[in-house]
Each structure stands twice: as structure tokens, then as C-alpha cells.
Protein backbone atom coordinates (compact mmCIF):
# COMPACT_ATOMS: atom_id res chain seq x y z
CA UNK A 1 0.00 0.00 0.00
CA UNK A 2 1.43 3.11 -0.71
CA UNK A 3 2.27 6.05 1.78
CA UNK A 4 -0.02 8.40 2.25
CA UNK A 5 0.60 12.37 3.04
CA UNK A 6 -0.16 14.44 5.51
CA UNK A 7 -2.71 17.39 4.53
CA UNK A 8 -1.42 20.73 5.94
CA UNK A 9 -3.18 24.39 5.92
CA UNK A 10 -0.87 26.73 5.31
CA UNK A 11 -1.24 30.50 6.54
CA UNK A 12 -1.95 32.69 4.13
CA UNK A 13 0.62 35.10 4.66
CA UNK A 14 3.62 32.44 4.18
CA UNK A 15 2.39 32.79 0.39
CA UNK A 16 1.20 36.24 -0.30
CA UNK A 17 3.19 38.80 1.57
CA UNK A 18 1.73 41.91 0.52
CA UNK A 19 -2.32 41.71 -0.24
CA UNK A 20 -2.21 44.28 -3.37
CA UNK A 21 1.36 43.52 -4.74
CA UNK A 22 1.33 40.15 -4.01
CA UNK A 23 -2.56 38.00 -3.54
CA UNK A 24 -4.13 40.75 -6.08
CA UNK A 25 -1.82 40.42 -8.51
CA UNK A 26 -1.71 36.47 -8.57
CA UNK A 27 -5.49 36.57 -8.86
CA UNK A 28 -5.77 38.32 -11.61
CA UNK A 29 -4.09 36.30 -13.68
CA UNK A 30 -6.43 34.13 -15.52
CA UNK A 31 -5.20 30.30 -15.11
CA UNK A 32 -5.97 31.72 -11.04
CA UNK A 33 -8.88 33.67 -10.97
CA UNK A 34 -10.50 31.07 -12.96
CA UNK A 35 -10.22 29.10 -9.50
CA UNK A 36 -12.32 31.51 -8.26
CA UNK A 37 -15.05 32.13 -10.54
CA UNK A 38 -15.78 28.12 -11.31
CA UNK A 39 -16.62 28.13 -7.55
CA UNK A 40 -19.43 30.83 -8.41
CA UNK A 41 -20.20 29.54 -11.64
CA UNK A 42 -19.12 32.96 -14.08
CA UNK A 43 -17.10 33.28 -16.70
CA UNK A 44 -15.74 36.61 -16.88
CA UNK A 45 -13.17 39.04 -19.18
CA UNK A 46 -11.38 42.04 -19.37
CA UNK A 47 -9.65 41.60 -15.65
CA UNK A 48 -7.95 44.28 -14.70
CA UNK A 49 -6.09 44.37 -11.32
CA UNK A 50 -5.88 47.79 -9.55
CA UNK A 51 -8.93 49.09 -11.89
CA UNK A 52 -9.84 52.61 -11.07
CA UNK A 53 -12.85 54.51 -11.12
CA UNK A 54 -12.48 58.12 -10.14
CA UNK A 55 -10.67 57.79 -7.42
CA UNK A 56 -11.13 54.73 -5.88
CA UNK A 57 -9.16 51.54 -6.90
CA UNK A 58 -10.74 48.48 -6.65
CA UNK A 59 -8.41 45.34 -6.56
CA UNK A 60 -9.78 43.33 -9.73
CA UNK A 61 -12.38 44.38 -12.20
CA UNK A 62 -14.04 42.50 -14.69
CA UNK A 63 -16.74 41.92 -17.41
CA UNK A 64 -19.57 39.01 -16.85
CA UNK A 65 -18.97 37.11 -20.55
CA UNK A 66 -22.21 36.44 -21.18
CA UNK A 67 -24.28 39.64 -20.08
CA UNK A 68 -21.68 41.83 -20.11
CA UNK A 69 -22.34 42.65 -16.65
CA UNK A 70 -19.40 44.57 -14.08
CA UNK A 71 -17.51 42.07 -12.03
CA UNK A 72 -15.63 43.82 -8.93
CA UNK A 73 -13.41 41.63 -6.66
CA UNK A 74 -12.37 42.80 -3.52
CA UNK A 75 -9.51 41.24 -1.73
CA UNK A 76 -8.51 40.44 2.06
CA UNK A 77 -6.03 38.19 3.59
CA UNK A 78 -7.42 38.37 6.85
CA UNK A 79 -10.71 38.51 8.84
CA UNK A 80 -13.31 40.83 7.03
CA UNK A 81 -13.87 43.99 8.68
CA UNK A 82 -16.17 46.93 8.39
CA UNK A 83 -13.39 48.57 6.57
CA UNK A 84 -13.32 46.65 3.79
CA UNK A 85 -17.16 46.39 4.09
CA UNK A 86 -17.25 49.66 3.30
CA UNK A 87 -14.85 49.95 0.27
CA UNK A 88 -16.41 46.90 -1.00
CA UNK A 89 -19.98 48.60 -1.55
CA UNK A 90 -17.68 52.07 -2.24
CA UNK A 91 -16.56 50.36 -5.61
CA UNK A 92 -19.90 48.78 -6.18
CA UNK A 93 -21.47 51.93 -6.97
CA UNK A 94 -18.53 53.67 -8.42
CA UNK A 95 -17.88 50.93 -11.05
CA UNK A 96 -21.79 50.52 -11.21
CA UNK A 97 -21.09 46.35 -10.40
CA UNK A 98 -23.61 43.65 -10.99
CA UNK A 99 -22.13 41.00 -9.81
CA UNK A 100 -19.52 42.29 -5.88
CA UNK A 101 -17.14 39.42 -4.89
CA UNK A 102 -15.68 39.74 -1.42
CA UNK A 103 -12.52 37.64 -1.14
CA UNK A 104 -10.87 37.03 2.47
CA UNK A 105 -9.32 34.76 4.73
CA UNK A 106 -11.95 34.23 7.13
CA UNK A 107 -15.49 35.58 7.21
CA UNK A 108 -17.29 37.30 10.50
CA UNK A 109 -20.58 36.31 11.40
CA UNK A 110 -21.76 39.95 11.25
CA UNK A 111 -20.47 40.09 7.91
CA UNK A 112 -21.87 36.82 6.49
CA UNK A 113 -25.58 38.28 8.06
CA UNK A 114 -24.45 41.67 5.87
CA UNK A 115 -24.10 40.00 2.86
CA UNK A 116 -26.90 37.57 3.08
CA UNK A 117 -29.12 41.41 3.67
CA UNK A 118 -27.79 42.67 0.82
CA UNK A 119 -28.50 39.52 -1.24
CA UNK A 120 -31.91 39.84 -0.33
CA UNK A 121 -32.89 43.02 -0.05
CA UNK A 122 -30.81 44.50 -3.30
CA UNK A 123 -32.42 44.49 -6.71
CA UNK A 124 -32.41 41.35 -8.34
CA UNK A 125 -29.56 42.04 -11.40
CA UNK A 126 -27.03 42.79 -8.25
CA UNK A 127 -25.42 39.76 -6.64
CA UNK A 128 -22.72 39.68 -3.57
CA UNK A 129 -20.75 36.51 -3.40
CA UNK A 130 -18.62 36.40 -0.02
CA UNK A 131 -15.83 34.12 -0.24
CA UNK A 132 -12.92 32.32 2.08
CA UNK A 133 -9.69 31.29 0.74
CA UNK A 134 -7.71 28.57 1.83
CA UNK A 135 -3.89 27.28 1.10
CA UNK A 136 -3.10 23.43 1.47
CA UNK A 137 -0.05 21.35 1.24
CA UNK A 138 1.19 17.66 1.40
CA UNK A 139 4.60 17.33 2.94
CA UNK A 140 7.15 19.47 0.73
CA UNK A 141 4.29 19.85 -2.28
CA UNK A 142 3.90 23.07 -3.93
CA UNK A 143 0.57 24.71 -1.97
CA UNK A 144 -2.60 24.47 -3.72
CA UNK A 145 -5.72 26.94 -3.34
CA UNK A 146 -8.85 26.64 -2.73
CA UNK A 147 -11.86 28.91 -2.56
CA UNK A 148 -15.05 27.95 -0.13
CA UNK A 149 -18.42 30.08 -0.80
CA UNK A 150 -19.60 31.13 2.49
CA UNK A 151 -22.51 33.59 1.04
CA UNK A 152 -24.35 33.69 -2.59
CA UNK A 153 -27.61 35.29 -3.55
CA UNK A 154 -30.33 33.33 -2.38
CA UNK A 155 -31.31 31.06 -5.50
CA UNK A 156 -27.63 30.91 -7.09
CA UNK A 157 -26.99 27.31 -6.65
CA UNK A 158 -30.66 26.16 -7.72
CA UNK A 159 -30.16 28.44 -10.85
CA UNK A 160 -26.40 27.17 -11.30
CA UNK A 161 -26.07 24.00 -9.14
CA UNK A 162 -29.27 21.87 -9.72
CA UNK A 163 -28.76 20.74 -12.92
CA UNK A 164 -32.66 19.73 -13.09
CA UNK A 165 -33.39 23.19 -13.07
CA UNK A 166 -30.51 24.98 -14.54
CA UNK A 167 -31.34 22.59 -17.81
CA UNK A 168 -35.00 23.13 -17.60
CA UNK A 169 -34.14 27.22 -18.43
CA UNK A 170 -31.68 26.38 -21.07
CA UNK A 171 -32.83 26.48 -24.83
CA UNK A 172 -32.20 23.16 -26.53
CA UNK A 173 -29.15 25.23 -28.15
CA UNK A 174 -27.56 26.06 -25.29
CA UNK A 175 -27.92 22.36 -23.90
CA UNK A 176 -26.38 21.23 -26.96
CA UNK A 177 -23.41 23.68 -26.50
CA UNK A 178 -22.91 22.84 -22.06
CA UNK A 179 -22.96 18.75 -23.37
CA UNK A 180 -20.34 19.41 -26.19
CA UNK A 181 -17.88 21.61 -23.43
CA UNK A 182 -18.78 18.62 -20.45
CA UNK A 183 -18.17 16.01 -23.06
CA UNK A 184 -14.57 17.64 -24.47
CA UNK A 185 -13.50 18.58 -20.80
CA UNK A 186 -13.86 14.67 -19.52
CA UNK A 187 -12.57 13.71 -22.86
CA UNK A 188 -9.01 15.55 -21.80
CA UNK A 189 -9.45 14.60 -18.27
CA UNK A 190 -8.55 11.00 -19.42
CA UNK A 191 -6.68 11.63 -22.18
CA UNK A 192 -2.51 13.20 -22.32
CA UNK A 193 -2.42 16.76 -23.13
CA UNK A 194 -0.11 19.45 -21.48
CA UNK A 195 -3.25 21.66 -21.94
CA UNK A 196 -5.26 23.27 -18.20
CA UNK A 197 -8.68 22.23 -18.85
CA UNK A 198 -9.95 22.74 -15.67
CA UNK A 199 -12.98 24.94 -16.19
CA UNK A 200 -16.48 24.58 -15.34
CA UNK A 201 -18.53 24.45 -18.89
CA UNK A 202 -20.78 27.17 -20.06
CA UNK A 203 -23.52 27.27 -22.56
CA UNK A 204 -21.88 29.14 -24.93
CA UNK A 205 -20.27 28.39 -28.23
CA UNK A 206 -16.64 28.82 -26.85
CA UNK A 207 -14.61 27.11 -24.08
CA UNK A 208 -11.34 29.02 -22.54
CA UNK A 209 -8.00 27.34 -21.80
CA UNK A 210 -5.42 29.42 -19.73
CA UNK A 211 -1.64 29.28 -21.10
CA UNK A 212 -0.11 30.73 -17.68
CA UNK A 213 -0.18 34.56 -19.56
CA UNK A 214 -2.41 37.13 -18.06
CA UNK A 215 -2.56 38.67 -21.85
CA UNK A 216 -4.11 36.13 -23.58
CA UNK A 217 -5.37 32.47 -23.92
CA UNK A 218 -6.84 29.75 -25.76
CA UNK A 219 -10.36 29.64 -26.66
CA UNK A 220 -12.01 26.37 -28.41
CA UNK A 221 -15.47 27.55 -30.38
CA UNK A 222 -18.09 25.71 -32.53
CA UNK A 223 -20.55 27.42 -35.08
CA UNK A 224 -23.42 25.39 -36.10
CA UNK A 225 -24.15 27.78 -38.76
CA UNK A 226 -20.78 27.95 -40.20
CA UNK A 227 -20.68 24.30 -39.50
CA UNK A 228 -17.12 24.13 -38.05
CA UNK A 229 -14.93 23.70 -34.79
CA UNK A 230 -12.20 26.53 -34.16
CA UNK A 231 -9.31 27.53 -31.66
CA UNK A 232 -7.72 30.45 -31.34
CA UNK A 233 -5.34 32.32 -29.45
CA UNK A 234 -7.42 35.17 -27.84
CA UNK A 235 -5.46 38.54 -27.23
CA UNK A 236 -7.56 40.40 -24.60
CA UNK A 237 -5.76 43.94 -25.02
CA UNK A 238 -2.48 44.21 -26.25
CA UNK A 239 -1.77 45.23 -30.67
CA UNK A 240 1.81 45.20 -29.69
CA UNK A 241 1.12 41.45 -28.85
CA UNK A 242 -0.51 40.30 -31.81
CA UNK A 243 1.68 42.64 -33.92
CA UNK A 244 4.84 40.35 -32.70
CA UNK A 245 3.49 37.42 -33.28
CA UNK A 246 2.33 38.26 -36.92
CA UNK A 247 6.02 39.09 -37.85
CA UNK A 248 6.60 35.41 -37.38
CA UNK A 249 3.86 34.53 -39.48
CA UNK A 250 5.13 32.90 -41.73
CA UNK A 251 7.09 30.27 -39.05
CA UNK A 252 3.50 29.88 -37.22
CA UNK A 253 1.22 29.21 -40.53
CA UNK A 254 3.82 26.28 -41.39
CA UNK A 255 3.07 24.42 -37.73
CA UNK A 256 -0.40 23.80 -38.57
CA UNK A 257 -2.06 21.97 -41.01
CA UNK A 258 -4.96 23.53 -41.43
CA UNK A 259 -5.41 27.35 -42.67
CA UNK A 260 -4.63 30.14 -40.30
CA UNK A 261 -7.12 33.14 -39.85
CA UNK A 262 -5.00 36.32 -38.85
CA UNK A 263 -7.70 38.91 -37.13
CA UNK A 264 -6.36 42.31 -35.59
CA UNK A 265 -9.94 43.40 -34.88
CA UNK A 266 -9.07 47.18 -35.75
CA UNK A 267 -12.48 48.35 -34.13
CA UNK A 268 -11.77 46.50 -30.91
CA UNK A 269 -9.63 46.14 -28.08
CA UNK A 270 -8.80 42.19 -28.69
CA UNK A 271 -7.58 40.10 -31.37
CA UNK A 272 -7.33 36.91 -32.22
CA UNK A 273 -5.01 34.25 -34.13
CA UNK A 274 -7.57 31.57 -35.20
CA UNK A 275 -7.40 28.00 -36.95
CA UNK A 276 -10.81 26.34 -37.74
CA UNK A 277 -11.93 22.84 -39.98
CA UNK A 278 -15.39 22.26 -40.85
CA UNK A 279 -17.74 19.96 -39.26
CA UNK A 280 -21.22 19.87 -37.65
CA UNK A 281 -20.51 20.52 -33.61
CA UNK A 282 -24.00 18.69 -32.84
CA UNK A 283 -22.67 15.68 -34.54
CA UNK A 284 -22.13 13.25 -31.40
CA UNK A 285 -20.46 10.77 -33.91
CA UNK A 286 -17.52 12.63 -34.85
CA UNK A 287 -17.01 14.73 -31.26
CA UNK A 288 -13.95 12.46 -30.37
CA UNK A 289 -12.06 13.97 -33.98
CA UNK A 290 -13.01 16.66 -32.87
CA UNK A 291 -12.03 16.65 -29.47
CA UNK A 292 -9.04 15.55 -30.74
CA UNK A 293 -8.18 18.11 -33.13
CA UNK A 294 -8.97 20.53 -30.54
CA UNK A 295 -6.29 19.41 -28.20
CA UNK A 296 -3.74 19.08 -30.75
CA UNK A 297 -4.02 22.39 -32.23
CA UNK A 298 -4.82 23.87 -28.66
CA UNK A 299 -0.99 22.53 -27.81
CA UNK A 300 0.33 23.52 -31.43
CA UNK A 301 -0.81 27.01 -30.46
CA UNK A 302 -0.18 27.73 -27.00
CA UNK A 303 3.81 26.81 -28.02
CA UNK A 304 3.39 29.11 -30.38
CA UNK A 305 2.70 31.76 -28.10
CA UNK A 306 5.21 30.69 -25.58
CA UNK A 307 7.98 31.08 -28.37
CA UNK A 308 7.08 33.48 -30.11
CA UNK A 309 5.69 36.22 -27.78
CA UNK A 310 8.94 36.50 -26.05
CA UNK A 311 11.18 39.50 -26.37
């Protein structure tokens, strides 16, 4: 039988020093935060760490992908306090947020009855999310996070947890899409790949893979009316970026077999390097090639990045 380990909390402050230059900016990066908001079930872009808004700074803003709606993330490596109470609605209204997540090491009782108020007593389109963080380690292992939801607006999990329910509100579309993610993430759950697909699925037609850059990342789509499967690397706000990588062009269109669509996206703030082949998504017959195309391009590209991107 073979020896087990010891599971060990570790304090908080042993890994993050210093709660803005340190915690905030780990968070925001997105293989991290995405720790964070699979525990709440949202997918979110556009972080920004130190976001201001007048001026206040609030430690991590956002974007809600589907609705669009403002994410704020306020952090604490301690016990909450009316302090941080108070910032924490502070940014809500001056970044007009939707969605206020309060981050900390341990929550108060007065403060979990606070947010529970707010939760019911706020208009329905504004959710507060209270949440503990924990460190853990097995003998001399590198220390692993994890987030615990202490508060969430009152029908949260039924909406995102019951999967009776959640499905029941879901078009037949959207079911289709949430099956095809489930079905691709358990696919490289068993399968090798060098790819982080860790994320909770979402109805939507894409799927986002963190590289271990705060810049950009891998997202896997599907278009049932183009009829095709895609990946692409996903720049969220950086020209210079995908300006660097499209000098080497020519190096990164060889790598791949399949043709290369170069997008700067003039009128927006991202851009995107993207590689699609054609097939119907909703086909369940042919979701393994598919699957399997996905991860092999997904690894293609995210080398690509990591060589190329470099100074």
C-alpha cells in the first residue's frame, strides 16, 4: 500500500506577503482567478487588477462574458472587517457592479448576516458573493488553493447547481453547447495533453483554456451555422502582442495543417489568431475527432505563443 501524506493548511501570509502587490496580482491572472469564478459559476473578461474609477481603486475588475455585466473583486487576507465592508460597496457603486465578490481569509458572522441582507434586499440584477480562501499542502508539495463560498444570492446554486433546473431554463441550443464543453472537458481529463482544462462548462459556443499569460489564452469555439470547430489564441488587449506574433507569421502558418485566420480586430480592443476545420458541432459521432483536433491544435498554439511572444 502506498504512503499516504499528511494534509497541511498553510497560513496565508507564508504565500502572499503583501495583499495588493502580491494576492491581487496572482489573482488576476487568468489560469488563477478562474479558481475563483468556477466556484461561483461565471465566466468573466477584461480583468484588470488595480482598476480605477475616479478615485477609488478596486483590486480586480471584470466583465460578466455572457451579459456583459461589471464584475468587482475585492480582496482580504485576513478577517473581514467593516473597513473593507465599506470599500467593497464604495466600488460597487462607483464601477456601477452587478455581480460584488468579497474575497478574504476568514469571514465574521456579522459580515456573512451583511451580505446575506444585501443579497436579499438589493435588486435582483445585483449579486454579492462572499468568499474564504484557503492554502493546502502535502509534505514538501507546492501549496494548492482553494476557494469555499460562504454567502451567494439566495437562488444561485438552484439556478447554477441543480442541474434539473438549470437545464430546464436552457434552450435546446444552449444544452447542446454545455454537453459538447462537459463532453470535451472529460474527454481531456482522461486523455494526455499538457493543456489546463480545468474549467467549469458554459452554454456558450466557446470554451477558454489558460496558457499561464495574463494577456491572452486559448479559446475552443463551434458554429453550427458555419458548420465548423475553431481555436484560437485570444489577445484580450495588447496590438503590440498580436503585432509580434504576426512578424513570425510565416514560421506559425507552417506548424499547422490547417489554414490560419490572422484577425487584428481594428475596431476593438482584442484580437485573435484563429485556426478552424469544418464539421457539424451537434454531430455526437464525430465529437472524439473533434475533441481531438482541438487538443492538438490547442498545444500547437499555445507553443506558439510561448515562443514566439517573447522579447
Amino acid at each position: 500500500m502506498r504512503k499516504l501524506g499528511k494534509l497541511e493548511k498553510v497560513k496565508l501570509r507564508d504565500v502572499w506577503k503583501h495583499e495588493a502587490l502580491d494576492f491581487t496580482q496572482w489573482m488576476a491572472k487568468e489560469e488563477n482567478i478562474s479558481l475563483l469564478l468556477d466556484e461561483i459559476s461565471i465566466s468573466a473578461e477584461n480583468i484588470k487588477p488595480e482598476d480605477n474609477a475616479g478615485k477609488f481603486n478596486v483590486d480586480i475588475s471584470a466583465d460578466e462574458v455572457e451579459s456583459g455585466k461589471k464584475i468587482i473583486i475585492e480582496n482580504q487576507l485576513e478577517k473581514t472587517d467593516h473597513s473593507h465592508l465599506g470599500q467593497l460597496l464604495t466600488y460597487a457603486s462607483s464601477f456601477d457592479a452587478c455581480i460584488i465578490v468579497w474575497v478574504v481569509a476568514e469571514a465574521r458572522d456579522e459580515h456573512k448576516r451583511a451580505i446575506e441582507w444585501f443579497n436579499e434586499n438589493m435588486q435582483s440584477e445585483i449579486s454579492f458573493f462572499l468568499v474564504t480562501t484557503e492554502v493546502w499542502q502535502i509534505g514538501e508539495s507546492k501549496p494548492a488553493v482553494k476557494f469555499n463560498v460562504v454567502v451567494e444570492p439566495n437562488d444561485w446554486a438552484k439556478i447554477n447547481k441543480n442541474s434539473s433546473t438549470y437545464s430546464r431554463e436552457l434552450t435546446e441550443t444552449k444544452l447542446n453547447k454545455l454537453e459538447f464543453w462537459n463532453a470535451f472537458k472529460d474527454y481531456a481529463n482522461i486523455n494526455e495533453t499538457k493543456l489546463k482544462i480545468a474549467r467549469k462548462p458554459r452554454p456558450q459556443h466557446w470554451y477558454s483554456i489558460s496558457f499561464g499569460s495574463s494577456k491572452a489564452g486559448l479559446a475552443c469555439t463551434t458554429n453550427k451555422r458555419d458548420n465548423y470547430v475553431g481555436i484560437e489564441i485570444y489577445i484580450n488587449d495588447d496590438k503590440s502582442l498580436y503585432h509580434k506574433l504576426l512578424k513570425n507569421k510565416d514560421n506559425i502558418d507552417a506548424l499547422l495543417e490547417d489554414e490560419i485566420s490572422w484577425e487584428e480586430l481594428p475596431e476593438k480592443k482584442a484580437s485573435r489568431i484563429k485556426v478552424v476545420r469544418k464539421g457539424n458541432p451537434e454531430n455526437k459521432d464525430r465529437w472524439e475527432e473533434y475533441f481531438q483536433w482541438l487538443i492538438k491544435n490547442g498545444e500547437i498554439l499555445a507553443n506558439v505563443f510561448n515562443k514566439f511572444s517573447k522579447p
